[in-house]
C-alpha atoms as a PDB file:
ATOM      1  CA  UNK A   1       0.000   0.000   0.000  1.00  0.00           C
ATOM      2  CA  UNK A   2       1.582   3.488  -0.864  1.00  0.00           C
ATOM      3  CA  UNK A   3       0.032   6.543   0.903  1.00  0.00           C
ATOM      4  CA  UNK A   4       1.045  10.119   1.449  1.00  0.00           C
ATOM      5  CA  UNK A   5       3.222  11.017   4.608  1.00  0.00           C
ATOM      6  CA  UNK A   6       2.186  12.342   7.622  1.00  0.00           C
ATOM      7  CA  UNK A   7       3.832  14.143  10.369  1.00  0.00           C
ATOM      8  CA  UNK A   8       4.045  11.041  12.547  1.00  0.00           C
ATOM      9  CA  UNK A   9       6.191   9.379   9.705  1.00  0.00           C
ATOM     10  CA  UNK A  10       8.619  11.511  10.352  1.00  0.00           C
ATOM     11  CA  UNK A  11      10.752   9.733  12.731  1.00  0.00           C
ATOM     12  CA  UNK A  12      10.690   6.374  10.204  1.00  0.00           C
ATOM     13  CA  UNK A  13      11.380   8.532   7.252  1.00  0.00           C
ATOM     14  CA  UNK A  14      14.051  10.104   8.747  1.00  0.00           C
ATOM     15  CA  UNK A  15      15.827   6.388   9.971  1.00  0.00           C
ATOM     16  CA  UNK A  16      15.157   5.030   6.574  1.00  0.00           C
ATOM     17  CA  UNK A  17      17.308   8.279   4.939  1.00  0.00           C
ATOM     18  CA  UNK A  18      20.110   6.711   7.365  1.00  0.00           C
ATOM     19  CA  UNK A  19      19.985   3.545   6.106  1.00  0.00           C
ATOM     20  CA  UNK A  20      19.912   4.926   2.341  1.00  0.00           C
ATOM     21  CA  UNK A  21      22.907   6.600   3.660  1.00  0.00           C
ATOM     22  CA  UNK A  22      24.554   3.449   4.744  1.00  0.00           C
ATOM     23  CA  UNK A  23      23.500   1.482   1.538  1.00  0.00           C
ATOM     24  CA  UNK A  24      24.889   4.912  -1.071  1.00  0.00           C
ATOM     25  CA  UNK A  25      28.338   4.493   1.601  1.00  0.00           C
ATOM     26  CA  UNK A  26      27.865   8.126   2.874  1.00  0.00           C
ATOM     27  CA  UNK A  27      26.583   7.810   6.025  1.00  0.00           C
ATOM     28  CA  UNK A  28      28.391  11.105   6.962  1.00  0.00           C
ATOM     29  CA  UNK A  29      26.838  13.042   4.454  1.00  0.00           C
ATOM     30  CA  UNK A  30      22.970  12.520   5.697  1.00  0.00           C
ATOM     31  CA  UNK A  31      23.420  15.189   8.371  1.00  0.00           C
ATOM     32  CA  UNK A  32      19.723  16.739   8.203  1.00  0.00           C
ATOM     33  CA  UNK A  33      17.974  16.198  11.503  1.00  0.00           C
ATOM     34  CA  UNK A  34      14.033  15.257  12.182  1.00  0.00           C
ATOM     35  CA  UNK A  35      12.953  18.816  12.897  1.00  0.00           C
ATOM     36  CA  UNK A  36      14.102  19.655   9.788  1.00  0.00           C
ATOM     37  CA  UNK A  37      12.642  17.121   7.801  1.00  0.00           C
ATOM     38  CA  UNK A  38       9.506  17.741   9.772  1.00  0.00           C
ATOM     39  CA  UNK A  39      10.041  21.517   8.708  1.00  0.00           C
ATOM     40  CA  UNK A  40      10.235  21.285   4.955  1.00  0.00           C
ATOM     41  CA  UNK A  41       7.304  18.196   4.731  1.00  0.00           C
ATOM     42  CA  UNK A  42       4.710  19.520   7.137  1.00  0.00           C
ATOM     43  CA  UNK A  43       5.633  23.174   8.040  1.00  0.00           C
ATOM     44  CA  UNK A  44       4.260  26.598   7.048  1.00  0.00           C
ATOM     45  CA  UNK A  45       5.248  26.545   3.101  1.00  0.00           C
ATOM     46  CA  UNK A  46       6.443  22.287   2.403  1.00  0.00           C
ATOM     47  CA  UNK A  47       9.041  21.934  -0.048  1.00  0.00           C
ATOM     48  CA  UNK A  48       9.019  18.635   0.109  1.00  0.00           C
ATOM     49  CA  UNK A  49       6.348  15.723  -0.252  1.00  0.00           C
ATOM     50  CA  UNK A  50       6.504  12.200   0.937  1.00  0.00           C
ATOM     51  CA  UNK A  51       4.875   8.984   0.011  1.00  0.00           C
ATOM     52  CA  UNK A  52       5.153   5.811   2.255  1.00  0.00           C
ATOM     53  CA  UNK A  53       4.900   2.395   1.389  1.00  0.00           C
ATOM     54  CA  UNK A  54       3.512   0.053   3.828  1.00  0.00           C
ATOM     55  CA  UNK A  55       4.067  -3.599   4.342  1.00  0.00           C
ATOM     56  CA  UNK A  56       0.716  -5.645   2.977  1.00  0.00           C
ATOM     57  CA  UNK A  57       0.187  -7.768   5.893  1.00  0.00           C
ATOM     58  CA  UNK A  58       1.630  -5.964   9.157  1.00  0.00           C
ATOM     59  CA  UNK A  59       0.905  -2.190   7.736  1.00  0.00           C
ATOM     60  CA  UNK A  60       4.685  -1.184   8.672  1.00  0.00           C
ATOM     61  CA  UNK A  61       6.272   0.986   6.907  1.00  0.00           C
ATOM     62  CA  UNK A  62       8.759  -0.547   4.769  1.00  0.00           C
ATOM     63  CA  UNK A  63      10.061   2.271   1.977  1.00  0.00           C
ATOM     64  CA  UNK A  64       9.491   5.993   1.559  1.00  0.00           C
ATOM     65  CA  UNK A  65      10.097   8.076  -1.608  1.00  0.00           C
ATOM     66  CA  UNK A  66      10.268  11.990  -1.022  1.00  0.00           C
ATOM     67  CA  UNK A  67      10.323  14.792  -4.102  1.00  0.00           C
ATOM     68  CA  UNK A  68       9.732  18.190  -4.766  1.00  0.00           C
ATOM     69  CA  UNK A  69       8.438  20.205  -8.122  1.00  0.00           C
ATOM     70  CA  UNK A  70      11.260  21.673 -10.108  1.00  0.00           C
ATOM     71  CA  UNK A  71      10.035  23.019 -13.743  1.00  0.00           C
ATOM     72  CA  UNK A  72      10.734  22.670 -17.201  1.00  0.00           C
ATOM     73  CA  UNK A  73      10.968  25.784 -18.916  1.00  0.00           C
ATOM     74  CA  UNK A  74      10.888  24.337 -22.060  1.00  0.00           C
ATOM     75  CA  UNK A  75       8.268  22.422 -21.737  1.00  0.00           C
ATOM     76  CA  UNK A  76       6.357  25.108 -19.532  1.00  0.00           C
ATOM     77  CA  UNK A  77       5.403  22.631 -16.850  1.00  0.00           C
ATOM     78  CA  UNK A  78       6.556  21.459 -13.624  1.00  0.00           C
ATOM     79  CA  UNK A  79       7.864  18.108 -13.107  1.00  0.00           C
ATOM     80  CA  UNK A  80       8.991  15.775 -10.033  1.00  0.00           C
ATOM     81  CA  UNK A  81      12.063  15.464  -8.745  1.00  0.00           C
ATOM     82  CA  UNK A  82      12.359  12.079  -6.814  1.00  0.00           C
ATOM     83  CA  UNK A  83      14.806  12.651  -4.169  1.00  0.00           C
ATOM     84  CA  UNK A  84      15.128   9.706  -2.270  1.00  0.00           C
ATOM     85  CA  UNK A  85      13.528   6.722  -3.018  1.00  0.00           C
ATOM     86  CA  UNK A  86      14.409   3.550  -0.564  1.00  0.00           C
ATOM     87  CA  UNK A  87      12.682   0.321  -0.165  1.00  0.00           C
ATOM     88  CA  UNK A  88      14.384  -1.751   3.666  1.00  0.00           C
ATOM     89  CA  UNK A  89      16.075  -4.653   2.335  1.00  0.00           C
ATOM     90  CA  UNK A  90      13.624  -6.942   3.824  1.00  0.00           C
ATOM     91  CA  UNK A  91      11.099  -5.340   1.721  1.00  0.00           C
ATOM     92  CA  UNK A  92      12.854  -5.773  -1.445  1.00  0.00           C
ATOM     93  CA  UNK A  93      11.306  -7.395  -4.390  1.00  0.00           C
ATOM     94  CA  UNK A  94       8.099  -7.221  -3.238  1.00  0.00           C
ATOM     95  CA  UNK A  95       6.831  -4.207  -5.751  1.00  0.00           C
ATOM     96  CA  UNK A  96       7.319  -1.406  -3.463  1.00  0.00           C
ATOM     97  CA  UNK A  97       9.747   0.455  -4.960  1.00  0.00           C
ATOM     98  CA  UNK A  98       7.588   0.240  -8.588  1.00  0.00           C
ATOM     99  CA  UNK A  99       4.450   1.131  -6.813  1.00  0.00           C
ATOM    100  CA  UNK A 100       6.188   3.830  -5.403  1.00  0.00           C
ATOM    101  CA  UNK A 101       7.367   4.902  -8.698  1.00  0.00           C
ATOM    102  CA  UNK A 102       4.427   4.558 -10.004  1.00  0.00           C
ATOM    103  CA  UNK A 103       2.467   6.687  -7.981  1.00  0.00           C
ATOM    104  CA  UNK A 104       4.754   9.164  -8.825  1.00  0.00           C
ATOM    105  CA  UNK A 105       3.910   9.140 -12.384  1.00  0.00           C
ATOM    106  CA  UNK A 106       0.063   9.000 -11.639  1.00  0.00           C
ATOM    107  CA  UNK A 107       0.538  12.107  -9.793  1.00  0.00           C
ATOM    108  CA  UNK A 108       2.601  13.573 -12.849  1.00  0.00           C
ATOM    109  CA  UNK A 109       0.062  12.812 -14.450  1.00  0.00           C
ATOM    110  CA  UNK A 110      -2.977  13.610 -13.017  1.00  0.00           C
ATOM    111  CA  UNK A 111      -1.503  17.275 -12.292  1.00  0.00           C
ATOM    112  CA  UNK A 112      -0.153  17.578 -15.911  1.00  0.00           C
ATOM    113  CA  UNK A 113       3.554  17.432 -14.730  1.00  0.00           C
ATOM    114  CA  UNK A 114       5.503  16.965 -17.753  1.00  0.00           C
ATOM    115  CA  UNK A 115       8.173  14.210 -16.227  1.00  0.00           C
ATOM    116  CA  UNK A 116       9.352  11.789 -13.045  1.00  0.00           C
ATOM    117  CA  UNK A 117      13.415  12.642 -12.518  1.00  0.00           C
ATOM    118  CA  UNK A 118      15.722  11.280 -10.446  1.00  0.00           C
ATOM    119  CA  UNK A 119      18.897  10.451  -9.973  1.00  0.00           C
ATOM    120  CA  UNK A 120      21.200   7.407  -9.391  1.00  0.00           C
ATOM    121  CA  UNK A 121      24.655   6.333  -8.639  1.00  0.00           C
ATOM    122  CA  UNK A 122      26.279   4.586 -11.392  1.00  0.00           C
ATOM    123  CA  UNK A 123      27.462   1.741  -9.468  1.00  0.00           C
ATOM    124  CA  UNK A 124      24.185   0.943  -8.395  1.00  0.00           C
ATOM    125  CA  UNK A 125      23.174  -1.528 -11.048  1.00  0.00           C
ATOM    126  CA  UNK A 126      20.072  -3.474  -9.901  1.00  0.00           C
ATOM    127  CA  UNK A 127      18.519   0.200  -9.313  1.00  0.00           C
ATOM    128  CA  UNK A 128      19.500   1.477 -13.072  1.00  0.00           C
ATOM    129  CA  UNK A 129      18.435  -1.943 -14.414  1.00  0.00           C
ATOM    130  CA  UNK A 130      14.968  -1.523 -12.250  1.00  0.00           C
ATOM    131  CA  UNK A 131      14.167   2.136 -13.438  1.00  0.00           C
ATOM    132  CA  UNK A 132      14.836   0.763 -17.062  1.00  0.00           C
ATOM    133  CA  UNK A 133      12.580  -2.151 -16.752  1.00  0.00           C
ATOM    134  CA  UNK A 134       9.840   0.856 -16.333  1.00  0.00           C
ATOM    135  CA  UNK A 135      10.968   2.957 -19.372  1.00  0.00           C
ATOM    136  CA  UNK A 136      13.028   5.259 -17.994  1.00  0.00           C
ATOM    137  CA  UNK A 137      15.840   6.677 -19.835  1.00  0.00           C
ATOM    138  CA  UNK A 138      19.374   7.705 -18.313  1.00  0.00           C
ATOM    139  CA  UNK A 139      20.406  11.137 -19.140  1.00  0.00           C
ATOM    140  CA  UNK A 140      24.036  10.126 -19.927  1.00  0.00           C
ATOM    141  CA  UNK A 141      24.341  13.564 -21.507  1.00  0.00           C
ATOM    142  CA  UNK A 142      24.251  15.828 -18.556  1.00  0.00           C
ATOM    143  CA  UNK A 143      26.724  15.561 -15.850  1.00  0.00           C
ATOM    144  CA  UNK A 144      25.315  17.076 -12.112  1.00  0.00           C
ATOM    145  CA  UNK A 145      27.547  19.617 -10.772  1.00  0.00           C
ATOM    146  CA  UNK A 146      27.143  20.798  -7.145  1.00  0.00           C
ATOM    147  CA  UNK A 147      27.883  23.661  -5.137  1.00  0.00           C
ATOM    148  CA  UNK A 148      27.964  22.826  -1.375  1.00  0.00           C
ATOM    149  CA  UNK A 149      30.240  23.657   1.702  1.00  0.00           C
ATOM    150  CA  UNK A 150      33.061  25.857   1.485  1.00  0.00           C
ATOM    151  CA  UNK A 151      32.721  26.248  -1.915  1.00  0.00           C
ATOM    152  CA  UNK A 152      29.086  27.477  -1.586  1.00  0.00           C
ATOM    153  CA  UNK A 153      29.634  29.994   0.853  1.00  0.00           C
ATOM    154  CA  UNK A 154      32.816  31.669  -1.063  1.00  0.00           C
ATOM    155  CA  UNK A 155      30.575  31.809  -4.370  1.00  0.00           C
ATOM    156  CA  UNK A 156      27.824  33.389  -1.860  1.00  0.00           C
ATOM    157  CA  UNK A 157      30.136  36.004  -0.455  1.00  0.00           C
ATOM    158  CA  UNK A 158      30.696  37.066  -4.046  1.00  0.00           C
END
């Protein structure tokens, strides 16, 4: 079962980002705490949405995805941005990461979202060769680039 987040989720959401952590080998990176989380799903303006997936027979939760709009202007529409999808390894294989997915795109969708993004290391094989299996495309084109830390607060005092 995949549902939309609430506040109480919070704490779950936020261990699951650990393990993600743990599984992408940067624990250390995943610094954000639960009040901030909390903050940017559920405070005055959300930047961020969640969806849970929940284990069929016990109800647990078992996988999250979380995203935010970004837009397209050529396209003139907004899209999602999947930031973090994660499915506990326990949980694995039993369509929760797909029907997370695709819940996504219904939303896409139903809102006339133009596209689903994400994306993924390029070690992480059985993940590539799972969003594949559902059509999508890598964008082997564009290379991220990232402004953070030190480097992000000299460009800021600029």
């Amino acid at each position: 079962m995949i549902r939309a987040a609430v506040a109480t989720d919070v704490p779950v959401v936020h261990t699951m980002i650990r393990e993600l952590a743990e599984y992408e080998k940067a624990p250390h990176e995943a610094v954000a705490t639960e009040e901030q989380l909390h903050e940017a799903l559920f405070g005055d303006a959300p930047a961020l949405f969640g969806l849970i997936a929940e284990d069929d027979t016990t109800g647990e939760p078992v996988g999250f995805a979380v995203w935010f709009l970004n837009f397209s202007t050529w396209r003139g529409t907004h899209g999602i941005y999947l930031e973090d999808l994660y499915v506990r390894p326990q949980a694995r294989g039993g369509g929760h990461g797909k029907a997370l997915l695709l819940e996504l795109a219904r939303i896409a969708v139903e809102r006339g979202y133009s596209r689903v993004e994400w994306s993924v290391l390029d070690w992480n094989q059985p993940s590539i060769d799972f969003y594949k299996s559902l059509g999508a495309e890598p964008m082997d084109e564009w290379t991220v680039h990232r402004l953070t830390g030190e480097a992000l607060a000299a460009a800021g005092r600029r």
